[in-house]
N, C-alpha and C. Protein backbone atom coordinates (compact mmCIF):
# COMPACT_ATOMS: atom_id res chain seq x y z
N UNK A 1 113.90 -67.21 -17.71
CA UNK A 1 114.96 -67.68 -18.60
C UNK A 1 116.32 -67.24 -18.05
N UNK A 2 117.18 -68.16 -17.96
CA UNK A 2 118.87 -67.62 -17.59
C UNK A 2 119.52 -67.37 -18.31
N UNK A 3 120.23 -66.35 -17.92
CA UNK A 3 121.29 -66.08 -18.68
C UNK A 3 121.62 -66.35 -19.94
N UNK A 4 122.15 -67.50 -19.77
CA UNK A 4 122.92 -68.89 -20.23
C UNK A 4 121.55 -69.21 -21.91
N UNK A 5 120.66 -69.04 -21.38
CA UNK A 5 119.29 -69.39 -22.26
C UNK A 5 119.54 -68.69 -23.17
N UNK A 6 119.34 -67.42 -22.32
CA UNK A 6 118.85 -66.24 -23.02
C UNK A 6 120.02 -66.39 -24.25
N UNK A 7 121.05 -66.46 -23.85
CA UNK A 7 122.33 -66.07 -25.04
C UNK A 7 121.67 -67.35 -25.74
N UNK A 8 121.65 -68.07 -25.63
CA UNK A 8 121.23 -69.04 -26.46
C UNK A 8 120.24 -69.10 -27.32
N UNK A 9 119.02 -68.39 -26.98
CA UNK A 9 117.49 -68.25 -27.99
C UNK A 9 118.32 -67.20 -28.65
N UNK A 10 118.90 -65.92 -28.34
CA UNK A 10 119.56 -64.70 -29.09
C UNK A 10 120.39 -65.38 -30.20
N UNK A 11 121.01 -66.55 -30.20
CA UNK A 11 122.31 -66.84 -31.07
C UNK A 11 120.61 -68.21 -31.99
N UNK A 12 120.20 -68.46 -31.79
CA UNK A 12 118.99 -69.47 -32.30
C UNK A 12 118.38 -68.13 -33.30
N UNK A 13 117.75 -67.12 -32.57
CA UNK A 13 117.32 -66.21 -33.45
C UNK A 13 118.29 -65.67 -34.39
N UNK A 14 119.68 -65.58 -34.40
CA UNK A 14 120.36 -65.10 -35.23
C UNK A 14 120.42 -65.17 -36.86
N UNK A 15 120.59 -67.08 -36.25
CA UNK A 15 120.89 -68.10 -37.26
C UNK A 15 119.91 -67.80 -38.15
N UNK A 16 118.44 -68.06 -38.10
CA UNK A 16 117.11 -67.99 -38.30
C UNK A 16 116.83 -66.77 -38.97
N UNK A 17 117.42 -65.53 -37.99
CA UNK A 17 117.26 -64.10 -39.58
C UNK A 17 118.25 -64.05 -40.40
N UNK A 18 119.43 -64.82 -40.44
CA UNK A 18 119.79 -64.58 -41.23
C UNK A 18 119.87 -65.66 -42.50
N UNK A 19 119.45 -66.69 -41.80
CA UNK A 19 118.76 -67.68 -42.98
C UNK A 19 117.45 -67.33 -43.76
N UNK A 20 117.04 -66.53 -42.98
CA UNK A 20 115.50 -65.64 -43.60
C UNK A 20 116.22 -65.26 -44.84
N UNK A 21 116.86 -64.20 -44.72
CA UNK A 21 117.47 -63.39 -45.65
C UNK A 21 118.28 -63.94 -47.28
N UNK A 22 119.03 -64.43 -46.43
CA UNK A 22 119.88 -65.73 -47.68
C UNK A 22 119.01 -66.38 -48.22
N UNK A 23 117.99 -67.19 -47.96
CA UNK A 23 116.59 -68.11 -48.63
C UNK A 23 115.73 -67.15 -49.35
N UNK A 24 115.67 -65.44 -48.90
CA UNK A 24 114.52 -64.52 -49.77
C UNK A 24 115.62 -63.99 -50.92
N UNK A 25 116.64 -64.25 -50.45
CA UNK A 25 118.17 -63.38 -51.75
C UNK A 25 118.21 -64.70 -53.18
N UNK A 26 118.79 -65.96 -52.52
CA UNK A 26 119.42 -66.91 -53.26
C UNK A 26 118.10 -67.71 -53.35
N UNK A 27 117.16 -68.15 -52.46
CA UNK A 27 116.67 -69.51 -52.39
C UNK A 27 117.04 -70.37 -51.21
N UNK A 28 116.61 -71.54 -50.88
CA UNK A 28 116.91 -72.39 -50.17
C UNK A 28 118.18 -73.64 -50.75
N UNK A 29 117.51 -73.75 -51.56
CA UNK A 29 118.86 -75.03 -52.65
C UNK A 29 120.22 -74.25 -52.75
N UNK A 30 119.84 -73.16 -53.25
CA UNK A 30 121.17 -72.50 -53.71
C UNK A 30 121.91 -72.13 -52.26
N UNK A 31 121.65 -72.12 -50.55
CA UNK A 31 122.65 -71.87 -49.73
C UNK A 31 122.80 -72.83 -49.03
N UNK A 32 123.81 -72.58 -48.37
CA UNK A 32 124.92 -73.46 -48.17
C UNK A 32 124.45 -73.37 -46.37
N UNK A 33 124.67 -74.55 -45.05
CA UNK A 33 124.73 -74.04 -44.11
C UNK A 33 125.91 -73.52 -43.58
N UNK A 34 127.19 -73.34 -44.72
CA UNK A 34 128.25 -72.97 -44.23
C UNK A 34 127.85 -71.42 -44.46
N UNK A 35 127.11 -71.17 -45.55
CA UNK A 35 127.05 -69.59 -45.59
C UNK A 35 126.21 -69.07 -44.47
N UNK A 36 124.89 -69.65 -44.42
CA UNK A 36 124.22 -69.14 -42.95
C UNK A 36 125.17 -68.69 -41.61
N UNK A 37 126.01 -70.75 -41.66
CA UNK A 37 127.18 -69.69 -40.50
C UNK A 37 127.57 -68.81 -40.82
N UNK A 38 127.99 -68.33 -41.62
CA UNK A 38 128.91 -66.90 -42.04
C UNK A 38 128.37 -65.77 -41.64
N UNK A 39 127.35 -65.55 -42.20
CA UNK A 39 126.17 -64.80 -42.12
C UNK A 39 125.82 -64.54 -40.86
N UNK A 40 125.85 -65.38 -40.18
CA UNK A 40 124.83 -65.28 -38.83
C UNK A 40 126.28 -64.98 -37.56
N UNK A 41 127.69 -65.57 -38.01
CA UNK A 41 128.55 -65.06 -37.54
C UNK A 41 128.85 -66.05 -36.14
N UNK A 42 128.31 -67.20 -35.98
CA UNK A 42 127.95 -67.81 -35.23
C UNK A 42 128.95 -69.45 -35.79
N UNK A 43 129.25 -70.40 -35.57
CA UNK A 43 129.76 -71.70 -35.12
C UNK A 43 129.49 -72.98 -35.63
N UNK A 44 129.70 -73.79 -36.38
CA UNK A 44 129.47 -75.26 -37.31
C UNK A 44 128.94 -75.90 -35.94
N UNK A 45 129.18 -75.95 -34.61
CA UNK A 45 128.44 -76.54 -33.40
C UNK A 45 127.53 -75.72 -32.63
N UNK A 46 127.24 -74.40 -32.98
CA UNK A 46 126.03 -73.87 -32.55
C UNK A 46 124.86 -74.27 -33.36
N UNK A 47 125.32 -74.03 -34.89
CA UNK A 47 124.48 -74.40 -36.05
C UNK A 47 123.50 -75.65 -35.66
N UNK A 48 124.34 -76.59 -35.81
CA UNK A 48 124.07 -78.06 -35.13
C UNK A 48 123.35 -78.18 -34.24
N UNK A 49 123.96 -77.66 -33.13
CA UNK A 49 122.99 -77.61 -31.99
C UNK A 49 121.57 -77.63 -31.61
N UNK A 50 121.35 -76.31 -32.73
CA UNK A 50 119.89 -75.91 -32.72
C UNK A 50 118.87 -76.43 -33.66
N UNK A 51 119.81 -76.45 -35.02
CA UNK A 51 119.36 -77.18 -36.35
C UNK A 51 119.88 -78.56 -36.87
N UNK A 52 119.13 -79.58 -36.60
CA UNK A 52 119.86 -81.30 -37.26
C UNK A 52 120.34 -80.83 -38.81
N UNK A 53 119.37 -80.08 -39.69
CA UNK A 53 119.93 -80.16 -40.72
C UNK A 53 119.39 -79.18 -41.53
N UNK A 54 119.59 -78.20 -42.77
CA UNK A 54 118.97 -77.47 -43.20
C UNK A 54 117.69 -77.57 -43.45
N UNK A 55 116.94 -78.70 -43.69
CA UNK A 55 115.58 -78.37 -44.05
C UNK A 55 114.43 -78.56 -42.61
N UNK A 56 115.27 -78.31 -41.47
CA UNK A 56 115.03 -78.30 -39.97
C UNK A 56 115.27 -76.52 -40.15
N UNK A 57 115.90 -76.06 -40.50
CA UNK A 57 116.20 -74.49 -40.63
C UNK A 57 115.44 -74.05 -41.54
N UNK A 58 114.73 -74.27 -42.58
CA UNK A 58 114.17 -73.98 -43.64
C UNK A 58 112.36 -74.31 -42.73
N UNK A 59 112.06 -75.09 -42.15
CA UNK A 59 111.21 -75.20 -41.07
C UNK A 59 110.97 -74.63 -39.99
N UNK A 60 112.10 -73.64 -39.67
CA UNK A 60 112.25 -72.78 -38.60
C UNK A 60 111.35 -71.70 -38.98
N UNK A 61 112.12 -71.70 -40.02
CA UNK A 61 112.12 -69.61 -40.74
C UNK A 61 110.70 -69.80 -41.05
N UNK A 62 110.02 -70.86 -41.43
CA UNK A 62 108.76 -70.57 -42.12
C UNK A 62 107.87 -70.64 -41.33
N UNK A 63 108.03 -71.45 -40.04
CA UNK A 63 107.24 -71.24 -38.46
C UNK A 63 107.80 -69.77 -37.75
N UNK A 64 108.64 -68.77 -38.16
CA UNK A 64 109.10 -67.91 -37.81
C UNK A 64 108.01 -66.49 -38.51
N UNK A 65 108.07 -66.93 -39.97
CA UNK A 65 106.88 -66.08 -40.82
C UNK A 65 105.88 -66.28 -40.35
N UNK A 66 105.39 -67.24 -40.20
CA UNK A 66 104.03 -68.24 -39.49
C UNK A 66 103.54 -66.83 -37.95
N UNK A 67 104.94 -67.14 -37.29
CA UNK A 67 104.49 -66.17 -35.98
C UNK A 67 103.78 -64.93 -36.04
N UNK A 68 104.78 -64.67 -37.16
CA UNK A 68 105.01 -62.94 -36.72
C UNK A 68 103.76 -62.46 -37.91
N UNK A 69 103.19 -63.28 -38.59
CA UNK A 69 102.08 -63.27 -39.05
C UNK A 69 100.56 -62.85 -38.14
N UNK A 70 100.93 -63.81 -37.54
CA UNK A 70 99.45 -64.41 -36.36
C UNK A 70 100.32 -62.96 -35.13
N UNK A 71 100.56 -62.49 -35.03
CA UNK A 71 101.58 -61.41 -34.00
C UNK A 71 101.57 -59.99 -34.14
N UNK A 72 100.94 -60.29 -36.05
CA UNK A 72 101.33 -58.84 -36.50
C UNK A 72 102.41 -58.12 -36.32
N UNK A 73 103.75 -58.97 -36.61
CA UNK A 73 104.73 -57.98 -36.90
C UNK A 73 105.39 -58.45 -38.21
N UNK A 74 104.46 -58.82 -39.06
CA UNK A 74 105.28 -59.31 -40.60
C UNK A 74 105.52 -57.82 -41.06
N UNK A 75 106.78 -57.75 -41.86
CA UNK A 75 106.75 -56.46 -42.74
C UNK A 75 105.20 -55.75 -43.34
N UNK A 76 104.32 -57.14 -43.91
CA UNK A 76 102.90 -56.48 -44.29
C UNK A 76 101.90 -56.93 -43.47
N UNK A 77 100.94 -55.92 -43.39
CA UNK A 77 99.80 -56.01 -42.32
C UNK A 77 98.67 -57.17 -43.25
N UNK A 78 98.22 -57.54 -42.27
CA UNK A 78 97.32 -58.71 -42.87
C UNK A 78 96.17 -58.40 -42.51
N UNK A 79 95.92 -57.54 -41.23
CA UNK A 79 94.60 -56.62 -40.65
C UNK A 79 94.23 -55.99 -41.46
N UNK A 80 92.98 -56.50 -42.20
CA UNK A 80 92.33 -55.48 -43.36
C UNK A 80 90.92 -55.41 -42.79
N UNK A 81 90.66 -54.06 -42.59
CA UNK A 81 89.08 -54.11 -41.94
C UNK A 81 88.42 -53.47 -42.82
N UNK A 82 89.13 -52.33 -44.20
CA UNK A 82 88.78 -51.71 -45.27
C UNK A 82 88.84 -51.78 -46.41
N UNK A 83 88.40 -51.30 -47.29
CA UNK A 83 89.12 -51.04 -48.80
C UNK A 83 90.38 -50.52 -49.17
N UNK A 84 90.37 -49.56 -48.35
CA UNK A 84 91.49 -48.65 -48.27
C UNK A 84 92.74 -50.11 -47.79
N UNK A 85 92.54 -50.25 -46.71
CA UNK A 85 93.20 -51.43 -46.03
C UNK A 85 93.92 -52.60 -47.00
N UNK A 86 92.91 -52.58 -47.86
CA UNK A 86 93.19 -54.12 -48.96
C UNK A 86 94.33 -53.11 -50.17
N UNK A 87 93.69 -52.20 -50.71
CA UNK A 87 94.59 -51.31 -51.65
C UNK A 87 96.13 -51.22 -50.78
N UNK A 88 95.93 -50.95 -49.51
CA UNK A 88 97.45 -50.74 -49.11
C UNK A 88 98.33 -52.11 -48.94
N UNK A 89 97.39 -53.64 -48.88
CA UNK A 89 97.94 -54.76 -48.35
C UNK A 89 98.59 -54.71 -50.03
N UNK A 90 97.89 -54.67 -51.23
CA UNK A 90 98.73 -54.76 -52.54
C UNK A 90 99.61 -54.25 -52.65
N UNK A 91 99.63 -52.62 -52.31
CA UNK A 91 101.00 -52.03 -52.01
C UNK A 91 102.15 -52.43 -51.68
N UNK A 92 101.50 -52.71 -49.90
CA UNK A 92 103.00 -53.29 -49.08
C UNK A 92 103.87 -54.32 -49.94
N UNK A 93 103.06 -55.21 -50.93
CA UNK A 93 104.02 -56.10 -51.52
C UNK A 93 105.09 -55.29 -52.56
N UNK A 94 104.56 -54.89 -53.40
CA UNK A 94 105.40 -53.42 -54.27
C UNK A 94 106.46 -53.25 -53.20
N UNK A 95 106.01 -52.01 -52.19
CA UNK A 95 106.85 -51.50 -51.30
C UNK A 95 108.09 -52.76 -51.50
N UNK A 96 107.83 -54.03 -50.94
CA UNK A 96 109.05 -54.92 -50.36
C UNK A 96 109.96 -54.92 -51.28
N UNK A 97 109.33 -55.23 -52.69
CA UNK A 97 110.20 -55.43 -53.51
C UNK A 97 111.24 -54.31 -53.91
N UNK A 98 110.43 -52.97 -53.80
CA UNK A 98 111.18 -52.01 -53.73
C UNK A 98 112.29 -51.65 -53.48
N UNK A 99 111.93 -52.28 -52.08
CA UNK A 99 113.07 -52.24 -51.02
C UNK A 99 114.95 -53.12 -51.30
N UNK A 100 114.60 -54.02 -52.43
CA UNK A 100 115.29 -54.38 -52.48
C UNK A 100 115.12 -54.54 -54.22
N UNK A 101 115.21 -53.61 -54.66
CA UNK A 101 115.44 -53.03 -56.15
C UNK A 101 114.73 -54.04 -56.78
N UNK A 102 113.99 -54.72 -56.63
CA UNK A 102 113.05 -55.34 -57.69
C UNK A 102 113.86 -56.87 -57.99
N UNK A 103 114.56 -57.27 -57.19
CA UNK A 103 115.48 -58.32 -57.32
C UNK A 103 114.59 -59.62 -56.31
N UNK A 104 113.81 -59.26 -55.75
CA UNK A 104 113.20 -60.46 -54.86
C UNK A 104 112.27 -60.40 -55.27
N UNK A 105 111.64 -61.72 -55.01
CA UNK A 105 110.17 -62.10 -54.88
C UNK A 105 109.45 -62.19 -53.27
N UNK A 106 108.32 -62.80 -53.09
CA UNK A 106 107.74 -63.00 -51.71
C UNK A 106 108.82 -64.15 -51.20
N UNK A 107 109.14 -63.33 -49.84
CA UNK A 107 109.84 -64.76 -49.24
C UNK A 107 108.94 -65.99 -49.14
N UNK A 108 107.53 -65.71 -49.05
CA UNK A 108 107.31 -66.97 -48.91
C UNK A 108 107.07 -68.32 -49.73
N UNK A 109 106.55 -66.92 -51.04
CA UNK A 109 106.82 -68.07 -52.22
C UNK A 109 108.17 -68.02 -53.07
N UNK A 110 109.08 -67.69 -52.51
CA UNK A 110 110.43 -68.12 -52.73
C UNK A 110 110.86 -69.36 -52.45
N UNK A 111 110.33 -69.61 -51.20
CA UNK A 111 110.72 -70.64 -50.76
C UNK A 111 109.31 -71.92 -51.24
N UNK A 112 108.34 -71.70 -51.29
CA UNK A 112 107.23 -72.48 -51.87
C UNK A 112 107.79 -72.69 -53.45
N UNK A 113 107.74 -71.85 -54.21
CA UNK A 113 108.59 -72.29 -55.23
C UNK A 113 109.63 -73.51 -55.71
N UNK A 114 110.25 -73.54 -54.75
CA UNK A 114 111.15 -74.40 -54.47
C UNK A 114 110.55 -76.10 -54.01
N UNK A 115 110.01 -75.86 -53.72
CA UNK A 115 109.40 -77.50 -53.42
C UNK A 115 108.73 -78.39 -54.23
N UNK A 116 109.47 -79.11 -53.66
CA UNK A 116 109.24 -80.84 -54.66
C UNK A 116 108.52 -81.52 -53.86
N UNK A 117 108.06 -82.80 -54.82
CA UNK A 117 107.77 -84.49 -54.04
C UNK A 117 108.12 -84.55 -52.58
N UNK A 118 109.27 -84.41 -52.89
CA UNK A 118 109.85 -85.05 -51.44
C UNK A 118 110.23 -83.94 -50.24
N UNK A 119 109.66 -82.66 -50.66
CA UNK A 119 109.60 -81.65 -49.43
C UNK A 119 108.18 -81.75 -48.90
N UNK A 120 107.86 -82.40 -48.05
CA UNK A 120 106.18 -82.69 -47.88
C UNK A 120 106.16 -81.59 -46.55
N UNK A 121 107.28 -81.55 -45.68
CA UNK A 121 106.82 -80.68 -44.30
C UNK A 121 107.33 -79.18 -44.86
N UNK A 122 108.00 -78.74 -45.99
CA UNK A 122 107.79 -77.39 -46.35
C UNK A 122 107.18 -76.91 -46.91
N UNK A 123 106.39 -78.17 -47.54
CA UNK A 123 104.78 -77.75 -48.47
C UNK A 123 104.07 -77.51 -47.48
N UNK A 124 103.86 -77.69 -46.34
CA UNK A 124 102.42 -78.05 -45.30
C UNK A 124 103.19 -76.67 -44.73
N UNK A 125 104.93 -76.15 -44.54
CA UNK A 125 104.71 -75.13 -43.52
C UNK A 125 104.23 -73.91 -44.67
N UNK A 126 104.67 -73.99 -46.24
CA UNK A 126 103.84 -72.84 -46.67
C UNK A 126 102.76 -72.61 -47.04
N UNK A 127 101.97 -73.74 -47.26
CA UNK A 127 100.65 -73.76 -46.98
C UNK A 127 99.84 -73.35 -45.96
N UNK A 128 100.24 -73.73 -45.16
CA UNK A 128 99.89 -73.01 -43.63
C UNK A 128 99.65 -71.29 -43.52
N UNK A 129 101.20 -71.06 -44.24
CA UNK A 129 101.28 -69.29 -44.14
C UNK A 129 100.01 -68.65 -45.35
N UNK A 130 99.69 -69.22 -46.53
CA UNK A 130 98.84 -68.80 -47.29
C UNK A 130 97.57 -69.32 -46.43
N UNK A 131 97.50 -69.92 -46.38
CA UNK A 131 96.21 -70.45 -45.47
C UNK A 131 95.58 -69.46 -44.60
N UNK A 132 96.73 -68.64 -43.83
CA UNK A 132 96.32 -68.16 -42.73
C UNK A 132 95.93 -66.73 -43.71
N UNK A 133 96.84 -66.39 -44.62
CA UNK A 133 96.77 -65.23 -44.80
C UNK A 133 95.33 -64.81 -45.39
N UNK A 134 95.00 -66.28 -46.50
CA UNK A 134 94.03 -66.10 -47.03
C UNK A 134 92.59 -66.03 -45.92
N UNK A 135 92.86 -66.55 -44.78
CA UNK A 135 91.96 -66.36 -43.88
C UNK A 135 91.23 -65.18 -43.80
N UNK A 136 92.58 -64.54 -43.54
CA UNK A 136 92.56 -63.13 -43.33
C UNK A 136 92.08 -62.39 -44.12
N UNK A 137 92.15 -62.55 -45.17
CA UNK A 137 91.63 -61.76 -46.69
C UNK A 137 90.18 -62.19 -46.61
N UNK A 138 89.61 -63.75 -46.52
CA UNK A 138 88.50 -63.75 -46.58
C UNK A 138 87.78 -62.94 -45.22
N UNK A 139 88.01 -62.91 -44.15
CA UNK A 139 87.35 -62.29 -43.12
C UNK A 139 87.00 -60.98 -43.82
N UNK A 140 87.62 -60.10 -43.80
CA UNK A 140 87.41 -58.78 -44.61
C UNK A 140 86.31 -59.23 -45.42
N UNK A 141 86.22 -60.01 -46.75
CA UNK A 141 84.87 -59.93 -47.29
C UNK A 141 83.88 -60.72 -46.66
N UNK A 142 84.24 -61.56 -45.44
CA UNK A 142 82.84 -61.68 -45.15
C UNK A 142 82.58 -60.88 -44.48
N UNK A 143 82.94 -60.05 -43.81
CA UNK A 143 82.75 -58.72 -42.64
C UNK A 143 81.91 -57.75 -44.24
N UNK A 144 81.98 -57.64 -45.02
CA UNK A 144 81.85 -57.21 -46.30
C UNK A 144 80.30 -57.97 -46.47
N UNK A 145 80.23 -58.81 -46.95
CA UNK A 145 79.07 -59.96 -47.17
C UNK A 145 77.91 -59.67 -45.97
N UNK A 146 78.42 -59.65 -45.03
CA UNK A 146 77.30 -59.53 -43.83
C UNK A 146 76.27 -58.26 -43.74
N UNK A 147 77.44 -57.19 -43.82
CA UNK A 147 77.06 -55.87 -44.27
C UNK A 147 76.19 -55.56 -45.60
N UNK A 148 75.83 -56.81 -46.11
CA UNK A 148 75.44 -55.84 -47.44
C UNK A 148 76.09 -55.34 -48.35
N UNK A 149 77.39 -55.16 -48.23
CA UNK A 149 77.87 -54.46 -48.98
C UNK A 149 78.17 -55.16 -50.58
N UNK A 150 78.47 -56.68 -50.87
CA UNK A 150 78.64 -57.32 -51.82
C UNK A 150 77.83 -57.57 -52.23
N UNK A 151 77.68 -58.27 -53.56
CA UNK A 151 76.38 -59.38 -54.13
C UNK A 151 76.46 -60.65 -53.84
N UNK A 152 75.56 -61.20 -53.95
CA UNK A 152 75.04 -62.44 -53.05
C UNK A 152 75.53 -63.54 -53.95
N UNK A 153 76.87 -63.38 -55.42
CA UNK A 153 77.59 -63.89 -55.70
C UNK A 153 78.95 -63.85 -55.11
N UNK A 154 79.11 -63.12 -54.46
CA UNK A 154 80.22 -63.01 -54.19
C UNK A 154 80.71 -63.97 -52.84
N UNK A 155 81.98 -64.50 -53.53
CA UNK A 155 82.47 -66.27 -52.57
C UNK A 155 83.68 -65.10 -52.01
N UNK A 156 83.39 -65.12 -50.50
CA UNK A 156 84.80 -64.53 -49.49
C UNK A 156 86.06 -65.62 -50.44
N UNK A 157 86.04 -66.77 -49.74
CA UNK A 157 86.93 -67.93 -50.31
C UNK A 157 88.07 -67.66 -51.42
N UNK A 158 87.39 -67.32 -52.57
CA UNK A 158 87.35 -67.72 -54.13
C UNK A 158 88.35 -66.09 -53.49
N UNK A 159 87.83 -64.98 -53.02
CA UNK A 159 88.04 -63.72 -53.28
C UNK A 159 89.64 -63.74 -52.97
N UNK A 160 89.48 -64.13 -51.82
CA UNK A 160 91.04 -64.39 -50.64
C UNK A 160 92.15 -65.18 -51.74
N UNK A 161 91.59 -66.19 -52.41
CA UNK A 161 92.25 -67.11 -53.15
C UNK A 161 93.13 -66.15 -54.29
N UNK A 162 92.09 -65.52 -54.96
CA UNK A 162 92.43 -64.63 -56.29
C UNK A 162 93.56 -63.45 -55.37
N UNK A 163 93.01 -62.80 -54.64
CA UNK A 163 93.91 -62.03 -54.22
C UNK A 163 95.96 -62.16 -53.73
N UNK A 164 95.86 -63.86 -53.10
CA UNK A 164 96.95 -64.13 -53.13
C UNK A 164 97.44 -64.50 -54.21
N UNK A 165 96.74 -65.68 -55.16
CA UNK A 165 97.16 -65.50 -56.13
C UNK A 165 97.74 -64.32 -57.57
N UNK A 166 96.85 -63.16 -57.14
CA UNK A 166 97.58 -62.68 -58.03
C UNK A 166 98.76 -62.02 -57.34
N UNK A 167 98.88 -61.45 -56.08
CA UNK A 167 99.90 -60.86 -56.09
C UNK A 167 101.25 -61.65 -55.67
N UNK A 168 100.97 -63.10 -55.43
CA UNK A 168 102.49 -63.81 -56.13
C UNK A 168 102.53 -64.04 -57.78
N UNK A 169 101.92 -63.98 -58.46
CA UNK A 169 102.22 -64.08 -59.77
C UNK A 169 102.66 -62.73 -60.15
N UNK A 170 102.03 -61.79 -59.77
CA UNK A 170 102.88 -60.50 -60.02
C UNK A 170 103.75 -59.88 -59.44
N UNK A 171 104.73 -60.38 -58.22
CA UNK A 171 105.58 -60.62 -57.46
C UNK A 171 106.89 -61.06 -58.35
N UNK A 172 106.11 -62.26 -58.90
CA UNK A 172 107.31 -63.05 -59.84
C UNK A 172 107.73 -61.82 -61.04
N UNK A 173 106.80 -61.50 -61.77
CA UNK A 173 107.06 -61.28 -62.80
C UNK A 173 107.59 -60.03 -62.54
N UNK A 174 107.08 -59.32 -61.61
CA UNK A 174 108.34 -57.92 -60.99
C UNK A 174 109.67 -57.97 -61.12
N UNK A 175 110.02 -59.68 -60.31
CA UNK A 175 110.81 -59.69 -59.97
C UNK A 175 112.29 -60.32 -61.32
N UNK A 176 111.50 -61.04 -62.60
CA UNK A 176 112.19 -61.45 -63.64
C UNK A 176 112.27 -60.29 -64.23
N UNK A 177 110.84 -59.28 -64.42
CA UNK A 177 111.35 -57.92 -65.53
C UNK A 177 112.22 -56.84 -64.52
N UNK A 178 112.47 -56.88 -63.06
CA UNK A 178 112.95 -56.12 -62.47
C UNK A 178 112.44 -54.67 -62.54
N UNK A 179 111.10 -54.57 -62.80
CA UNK A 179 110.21 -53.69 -63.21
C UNK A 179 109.37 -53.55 -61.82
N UNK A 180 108.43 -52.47 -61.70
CA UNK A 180 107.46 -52.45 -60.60
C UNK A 180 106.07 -52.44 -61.62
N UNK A 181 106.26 -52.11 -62.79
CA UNK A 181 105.01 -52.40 -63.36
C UNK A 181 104.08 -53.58 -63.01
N UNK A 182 104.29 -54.43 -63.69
CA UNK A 182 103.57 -55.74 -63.49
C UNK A 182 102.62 -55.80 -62.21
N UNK A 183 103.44 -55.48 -61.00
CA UNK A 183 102.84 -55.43 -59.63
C UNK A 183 101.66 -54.39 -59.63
N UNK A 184 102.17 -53.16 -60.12
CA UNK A 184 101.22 -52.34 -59.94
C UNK A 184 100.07 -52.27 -60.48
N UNK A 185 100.22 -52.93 -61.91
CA UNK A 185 99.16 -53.03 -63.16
C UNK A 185 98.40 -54.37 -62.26
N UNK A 186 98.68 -55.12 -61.98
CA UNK A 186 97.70 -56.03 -61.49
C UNK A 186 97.60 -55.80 -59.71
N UNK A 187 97.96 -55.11 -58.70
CA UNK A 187 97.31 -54.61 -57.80
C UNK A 187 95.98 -53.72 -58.12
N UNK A 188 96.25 -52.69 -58.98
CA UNK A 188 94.81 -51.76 -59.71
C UNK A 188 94.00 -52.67 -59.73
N UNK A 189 94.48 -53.41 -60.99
CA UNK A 189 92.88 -54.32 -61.69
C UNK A 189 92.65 -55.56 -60.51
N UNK A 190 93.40 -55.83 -59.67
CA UNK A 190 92.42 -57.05 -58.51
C UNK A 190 91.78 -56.01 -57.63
N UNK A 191 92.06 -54.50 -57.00
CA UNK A 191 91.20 -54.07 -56.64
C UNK A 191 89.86 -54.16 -57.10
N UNK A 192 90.05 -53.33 -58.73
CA UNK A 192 88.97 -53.16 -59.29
C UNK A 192 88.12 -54.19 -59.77
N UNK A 193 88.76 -55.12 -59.96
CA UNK A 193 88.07 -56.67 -60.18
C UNK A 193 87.33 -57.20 -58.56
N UNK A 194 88.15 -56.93 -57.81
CA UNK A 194 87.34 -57.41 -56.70
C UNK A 194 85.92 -56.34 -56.11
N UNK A 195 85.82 -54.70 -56.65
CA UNK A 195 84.84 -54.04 -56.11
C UNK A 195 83.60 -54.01 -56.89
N UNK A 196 84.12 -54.69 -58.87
CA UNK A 196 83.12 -54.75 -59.04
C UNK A 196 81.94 -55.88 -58.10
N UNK A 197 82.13 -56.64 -57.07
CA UNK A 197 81.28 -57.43 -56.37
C UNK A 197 80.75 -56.16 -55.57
N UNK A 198 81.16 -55.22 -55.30
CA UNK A 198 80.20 -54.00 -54.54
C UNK A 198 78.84 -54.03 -55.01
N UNK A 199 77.82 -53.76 -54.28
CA UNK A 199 76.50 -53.54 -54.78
C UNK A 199 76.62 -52.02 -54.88
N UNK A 200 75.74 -51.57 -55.88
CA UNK A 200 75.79 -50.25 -55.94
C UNK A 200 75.61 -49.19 -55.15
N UNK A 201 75.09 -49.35 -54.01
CA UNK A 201 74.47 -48.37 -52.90
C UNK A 201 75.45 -48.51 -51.61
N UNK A 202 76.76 -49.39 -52.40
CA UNK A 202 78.01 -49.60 -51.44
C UNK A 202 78.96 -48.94 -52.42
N UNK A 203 78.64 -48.76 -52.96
CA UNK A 203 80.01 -47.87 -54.16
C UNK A 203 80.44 -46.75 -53.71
């Protein structure tokens, strides 16, 4: 890569974290690409350049989560090979919100939130990111399932499903009572809801 590139993917990545940021703060509807420029500190013809139009930038960032997912460098680990592992993946979501006083939700269903009818390629890119994640969640119980360790009711699938689901619903509601309760009260009980599938001689 030259030079010349390089400054160029650097000022592309700019744009991109700091549209991350503004889309997990405000939303996607609510910013502006004049504020991204601002933000990113960068040019109405760099903007352009890289992005035809915001929901080309809003496609970026979510193939950007997408990466660093499959890369392992998202803020939360998606590598769960334990119990312990899964208790801390509920955490890390807490933690985020933390981090930013209980005022955000998941970036990713921040931005899933947001979609309508007529957003069909930002439905498919956040679908994608739950998709993968839930992958991930199910591997763990079938690595679980194989072992013996579950009952021979127990659906990996269904498990992965419940698990994302609850911790964006309790994400949200963190994030309207500005509370950490909610999160925490339902991280406990999906643990414990998910171990009652333990067989007993795995307890």
């Amino acid at each position: 890569m030259t030079e010349r590139s390089l400054r160029g993917e650097q000022t592309r990545q700019r744009i991109i974290r700091a549209a991350a940021d503004l889309f997990h703060r405000n939303g996607a509807r609510a910013t502006s690409p004049d504020e991204v420029i601002e933000a990113s500190q960068t040019g109405k013809g760099q903007f352009y350049h890289y992005f035809k139009n915001k929901e080309d930038l809003v496609h970026e960032v979510l193939q950007t989560y997408l990466e660093e997912i499959r890369a392992g460098t998202a803020p939360i680990d998606y590598e769960i090979s334990s119990w312990g592992d899964l208790a801390k993946w509920f955490a890390a979501h807490l933690k985020l919100q933390e981090n930013y006083d209980m005022t955000r939700g998941c970036p990713y269903g921040t931005l899933g939130n947001e979609v309508t009818v007529n957003d069909e390629l930002i439905r498919q890119d956040v679908r994608l990111i739950f998709e993968l994640v839930k992958t991930k969640l199910a591997a763990f119980f079938l690595q679980e399932k194989a072992k013996r360790r579950l009952s021979k009711h127990a659906d990996a699938q269904r498990m992965a499903e419940f698990c994302v689901a609850t911790i964006q619903g309790a994400m949200l509601l963190g994030k309207i009572d500005r509370s950490n309760r909610p999160v925490e009260a339902a991280a406990r009980e999906a643990v414990a809801h998910l171990k009652s599938y333990l067989v007993k001689s795995a307890g």
